[in-house]
N, C-alpha and C. Protein backbone atom coordinates (compact mmCIF):
# COMPACT_ATOMS: atom_id res chain seq x y z
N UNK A 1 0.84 -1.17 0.00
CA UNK A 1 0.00 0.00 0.00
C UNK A 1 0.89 1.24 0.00
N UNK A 2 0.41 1.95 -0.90
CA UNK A 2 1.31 3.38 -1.09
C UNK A 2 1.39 4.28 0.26
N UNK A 3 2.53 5.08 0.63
CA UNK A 3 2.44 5.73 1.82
C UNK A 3 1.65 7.54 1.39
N UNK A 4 0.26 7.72 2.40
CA UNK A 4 0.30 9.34 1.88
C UNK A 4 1.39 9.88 2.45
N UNK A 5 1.96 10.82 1.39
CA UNK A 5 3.08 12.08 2.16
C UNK A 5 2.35 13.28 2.03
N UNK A 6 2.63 14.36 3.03
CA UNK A 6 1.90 15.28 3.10
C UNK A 6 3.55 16.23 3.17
N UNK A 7 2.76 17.31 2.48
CA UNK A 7 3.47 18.68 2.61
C UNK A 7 3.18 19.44 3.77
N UNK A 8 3.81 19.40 4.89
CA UNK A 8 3.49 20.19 6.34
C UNK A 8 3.34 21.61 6.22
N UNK A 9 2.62 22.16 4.61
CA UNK A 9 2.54 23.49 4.93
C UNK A 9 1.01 23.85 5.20
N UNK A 10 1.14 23.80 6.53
CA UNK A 10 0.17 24.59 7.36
C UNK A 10 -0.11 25.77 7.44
N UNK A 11 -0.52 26.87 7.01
CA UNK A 11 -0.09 27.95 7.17
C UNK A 11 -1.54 28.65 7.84
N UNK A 12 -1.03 29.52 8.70
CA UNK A 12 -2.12 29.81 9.50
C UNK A 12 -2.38 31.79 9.28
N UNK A 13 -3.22 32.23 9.40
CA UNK A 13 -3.66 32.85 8.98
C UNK A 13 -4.62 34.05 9.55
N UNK A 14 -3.74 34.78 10.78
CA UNK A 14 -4.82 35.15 11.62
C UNK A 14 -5.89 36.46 11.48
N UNK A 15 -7.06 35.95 11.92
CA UNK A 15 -8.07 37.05 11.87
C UNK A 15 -8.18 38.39 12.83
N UNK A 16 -8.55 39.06 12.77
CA UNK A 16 -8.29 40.72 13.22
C UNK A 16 -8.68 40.43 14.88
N UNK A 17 -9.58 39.54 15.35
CA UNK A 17 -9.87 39.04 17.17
C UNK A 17 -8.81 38.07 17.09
N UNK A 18 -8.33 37.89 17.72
CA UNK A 18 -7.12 36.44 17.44
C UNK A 18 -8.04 35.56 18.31
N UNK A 19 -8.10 36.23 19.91
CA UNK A 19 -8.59 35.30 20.97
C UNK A 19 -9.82 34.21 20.73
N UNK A 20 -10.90 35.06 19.94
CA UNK A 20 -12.34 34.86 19.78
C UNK A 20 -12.43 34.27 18.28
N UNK A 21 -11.91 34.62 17.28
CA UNK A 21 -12.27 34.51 15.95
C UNK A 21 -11.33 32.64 15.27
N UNK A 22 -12.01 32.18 14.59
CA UNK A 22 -11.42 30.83 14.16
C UNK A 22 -10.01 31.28 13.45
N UNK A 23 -8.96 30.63 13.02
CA UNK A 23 -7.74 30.70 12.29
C UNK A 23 -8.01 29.73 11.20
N UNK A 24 -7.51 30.15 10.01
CA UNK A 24 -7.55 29.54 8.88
C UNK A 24 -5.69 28.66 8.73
N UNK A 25 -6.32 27.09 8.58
CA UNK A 25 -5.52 26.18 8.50
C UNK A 25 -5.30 25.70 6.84
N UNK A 26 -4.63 25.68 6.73
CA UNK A 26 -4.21 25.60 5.16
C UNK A 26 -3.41 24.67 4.68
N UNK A 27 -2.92 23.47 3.83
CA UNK A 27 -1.70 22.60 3.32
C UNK A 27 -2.21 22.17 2.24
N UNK A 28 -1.61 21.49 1.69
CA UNK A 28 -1.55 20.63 0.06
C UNK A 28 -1.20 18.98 0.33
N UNK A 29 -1.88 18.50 0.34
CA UNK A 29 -1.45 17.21 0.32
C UNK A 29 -1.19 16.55 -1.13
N UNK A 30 -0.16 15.48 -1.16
CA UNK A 30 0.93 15.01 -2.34
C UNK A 30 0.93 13.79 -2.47
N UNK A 31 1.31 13.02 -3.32
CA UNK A 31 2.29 11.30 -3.09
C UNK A 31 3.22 11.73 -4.39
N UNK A 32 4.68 11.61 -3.97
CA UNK A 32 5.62 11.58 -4.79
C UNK A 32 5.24 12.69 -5.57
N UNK A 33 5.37 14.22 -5.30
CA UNK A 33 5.06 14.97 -6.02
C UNK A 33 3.77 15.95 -6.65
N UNK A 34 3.14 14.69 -6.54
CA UNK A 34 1.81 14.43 -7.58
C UNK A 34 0.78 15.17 -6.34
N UNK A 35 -0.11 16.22 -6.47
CA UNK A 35 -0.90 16.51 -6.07
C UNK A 35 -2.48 15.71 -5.72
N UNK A 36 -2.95 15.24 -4.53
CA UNK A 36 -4.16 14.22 -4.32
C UNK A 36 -5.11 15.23 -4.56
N UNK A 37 -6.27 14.58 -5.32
CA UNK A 37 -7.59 15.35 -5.32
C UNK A 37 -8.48 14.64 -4.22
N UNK A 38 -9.29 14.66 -3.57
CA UNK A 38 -10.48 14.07 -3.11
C UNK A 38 -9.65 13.93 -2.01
N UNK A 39 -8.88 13.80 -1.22
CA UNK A 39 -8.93 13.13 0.22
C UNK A 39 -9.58 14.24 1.21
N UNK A 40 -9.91 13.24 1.76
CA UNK A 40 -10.44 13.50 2.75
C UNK A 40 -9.84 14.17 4.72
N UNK A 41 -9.94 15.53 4.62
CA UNK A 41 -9.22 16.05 5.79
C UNK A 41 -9.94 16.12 7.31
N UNK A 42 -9.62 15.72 8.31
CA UNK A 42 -10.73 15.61 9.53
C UNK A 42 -10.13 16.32 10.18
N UNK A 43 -10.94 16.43 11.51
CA UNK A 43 -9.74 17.15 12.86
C UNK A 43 -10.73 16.31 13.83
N UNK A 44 -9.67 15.94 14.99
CA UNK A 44 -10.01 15.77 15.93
C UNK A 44 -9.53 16.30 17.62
N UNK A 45 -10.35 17.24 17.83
CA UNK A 45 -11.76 17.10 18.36
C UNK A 45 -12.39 18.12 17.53
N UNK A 46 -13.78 17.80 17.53
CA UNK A 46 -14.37 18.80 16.45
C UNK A 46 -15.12 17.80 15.58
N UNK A 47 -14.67 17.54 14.58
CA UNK A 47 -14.94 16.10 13.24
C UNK A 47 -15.46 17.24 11.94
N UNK A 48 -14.33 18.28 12.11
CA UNK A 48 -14.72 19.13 10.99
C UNK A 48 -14.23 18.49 9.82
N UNK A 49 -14.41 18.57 8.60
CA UNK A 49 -13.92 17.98 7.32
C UNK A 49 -14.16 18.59 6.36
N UNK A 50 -12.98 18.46 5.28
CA UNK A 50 -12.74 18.71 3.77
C UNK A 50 -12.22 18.09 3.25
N UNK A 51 -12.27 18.02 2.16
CA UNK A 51 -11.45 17.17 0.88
C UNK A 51 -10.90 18.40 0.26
N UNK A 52 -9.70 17.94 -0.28
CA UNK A 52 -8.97 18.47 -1.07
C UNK A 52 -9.08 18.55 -2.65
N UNK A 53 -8.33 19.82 -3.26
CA UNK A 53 -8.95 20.50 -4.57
C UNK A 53 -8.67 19.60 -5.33
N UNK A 54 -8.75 20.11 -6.83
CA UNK A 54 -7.82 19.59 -7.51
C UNK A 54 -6.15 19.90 -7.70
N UNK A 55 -5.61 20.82 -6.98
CA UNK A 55 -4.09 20.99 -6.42
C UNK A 55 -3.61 20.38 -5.54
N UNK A 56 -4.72 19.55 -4.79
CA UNK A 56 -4.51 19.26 -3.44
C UNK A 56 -4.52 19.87 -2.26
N UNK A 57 -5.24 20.58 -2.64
CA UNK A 57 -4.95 21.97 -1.60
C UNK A 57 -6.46 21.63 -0.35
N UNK A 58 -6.41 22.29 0.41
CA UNK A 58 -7.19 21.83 1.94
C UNK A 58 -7.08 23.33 2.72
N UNK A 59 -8.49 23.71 3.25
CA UNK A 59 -8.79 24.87 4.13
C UNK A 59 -9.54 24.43 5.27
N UNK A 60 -9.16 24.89 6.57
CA UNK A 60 -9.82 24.52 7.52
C UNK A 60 -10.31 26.16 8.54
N UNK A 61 -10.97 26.28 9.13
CA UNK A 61 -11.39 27.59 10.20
C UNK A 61 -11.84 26.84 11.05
N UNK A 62 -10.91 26.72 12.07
CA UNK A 62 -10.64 26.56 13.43
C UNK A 62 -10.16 27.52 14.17
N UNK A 63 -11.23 27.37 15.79
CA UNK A 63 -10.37 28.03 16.69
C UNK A 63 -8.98 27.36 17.31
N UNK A 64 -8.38 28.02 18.31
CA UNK A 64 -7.49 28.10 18.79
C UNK A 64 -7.07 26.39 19.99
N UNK A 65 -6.42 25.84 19.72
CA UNK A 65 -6.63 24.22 20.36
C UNK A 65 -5.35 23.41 19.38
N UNK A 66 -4.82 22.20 19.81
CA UNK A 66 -4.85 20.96 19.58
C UNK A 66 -5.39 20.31 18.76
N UNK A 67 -4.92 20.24 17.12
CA UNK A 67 -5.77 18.73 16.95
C UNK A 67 -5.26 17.89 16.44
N UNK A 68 -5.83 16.64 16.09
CA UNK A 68 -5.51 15.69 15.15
C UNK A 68 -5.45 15.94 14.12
N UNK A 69 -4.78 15.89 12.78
CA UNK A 69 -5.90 16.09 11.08
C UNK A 69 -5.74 14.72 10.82
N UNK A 70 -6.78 14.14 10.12
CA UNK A 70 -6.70 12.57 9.49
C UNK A 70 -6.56 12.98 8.05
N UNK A 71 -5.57 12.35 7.62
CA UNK A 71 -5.92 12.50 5.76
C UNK A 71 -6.16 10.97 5.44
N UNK A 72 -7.09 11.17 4.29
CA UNK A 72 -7.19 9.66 4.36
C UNK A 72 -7.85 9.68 2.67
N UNK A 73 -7.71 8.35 1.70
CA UNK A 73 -8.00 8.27 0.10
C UNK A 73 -7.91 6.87 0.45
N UNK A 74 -8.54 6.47 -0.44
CA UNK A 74 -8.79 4.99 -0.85
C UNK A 74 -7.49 4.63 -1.55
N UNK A 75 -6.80 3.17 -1.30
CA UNK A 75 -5.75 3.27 -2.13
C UNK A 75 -4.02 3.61 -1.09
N UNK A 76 -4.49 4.61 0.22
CA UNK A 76 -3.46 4.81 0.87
C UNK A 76 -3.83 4.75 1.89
N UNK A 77 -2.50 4.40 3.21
CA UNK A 77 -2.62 4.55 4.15
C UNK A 77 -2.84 5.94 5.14
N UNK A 78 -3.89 5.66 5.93
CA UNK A 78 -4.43 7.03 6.68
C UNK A 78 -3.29 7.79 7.10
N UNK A 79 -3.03 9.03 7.50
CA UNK A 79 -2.00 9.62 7.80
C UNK A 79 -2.30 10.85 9.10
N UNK A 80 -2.25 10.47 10.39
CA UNK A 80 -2.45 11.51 11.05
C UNK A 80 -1.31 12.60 11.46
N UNK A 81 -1.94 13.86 12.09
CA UNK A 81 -0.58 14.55 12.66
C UNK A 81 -1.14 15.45 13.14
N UNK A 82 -0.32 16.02 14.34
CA UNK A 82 -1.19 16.78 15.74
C UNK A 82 -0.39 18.34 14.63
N UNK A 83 -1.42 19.32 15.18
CA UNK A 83 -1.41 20.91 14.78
C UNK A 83 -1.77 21.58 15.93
N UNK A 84 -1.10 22.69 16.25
CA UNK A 84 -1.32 23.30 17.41
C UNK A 84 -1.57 24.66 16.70
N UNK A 85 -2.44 25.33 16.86
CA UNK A 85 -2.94 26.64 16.76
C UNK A 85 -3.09 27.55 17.75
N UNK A 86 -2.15 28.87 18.11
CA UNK A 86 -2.18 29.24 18.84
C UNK A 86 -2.95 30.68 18.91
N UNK A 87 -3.52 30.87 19.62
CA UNK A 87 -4.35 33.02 19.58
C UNK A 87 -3.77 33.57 19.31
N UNK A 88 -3.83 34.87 18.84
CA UNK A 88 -2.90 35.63 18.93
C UNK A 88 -2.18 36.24 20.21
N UNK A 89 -1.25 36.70 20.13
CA UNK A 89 -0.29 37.31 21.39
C UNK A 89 -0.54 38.58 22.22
């Protein structure tokens, strides 16, 4: 079974309340280059979800916390990884 690799670019994105307002979570997920369409992005806690574009690309608006993201496609193995989002300062 093929391994997903993910591009760890997270990029976060803060809104004008930092404390109160969600942060926009952002990456591209890949295998060997190649941009995934359709997978599927979770968080846990929460069980918010998206799938990814046709770039591979993935948006999330979350507040401020801990989570899991699951990426997951038919074909590959699931791929989790903790994200920490912090308020603003």
């Amino acid at each position: 079974m093929k391994k997903l690799i993910l591009l760890p670019v997270a990029l976060l994105f803060l809104l004008l309340n930092y404390s109160i307002k969600a942060q926009n979570l952002s990456g591209t997920v890949s295998s060997e280059g190649t941009p995934l369409y359709g997978v599927s992005v979770t968080t846990k806690p929460g069980g918010k979800g998206v799938a990814t574009d046709k770039d591979g690309k993935y948006s999330l608006s979350l507040p401020a916390g801990i989570y899991k993201l699951s990426f997951s496609i038919t074909g590959f193995e699931t791929n989790t990884q903790s994200v920490s989002i912090i308020s603003g300062e």
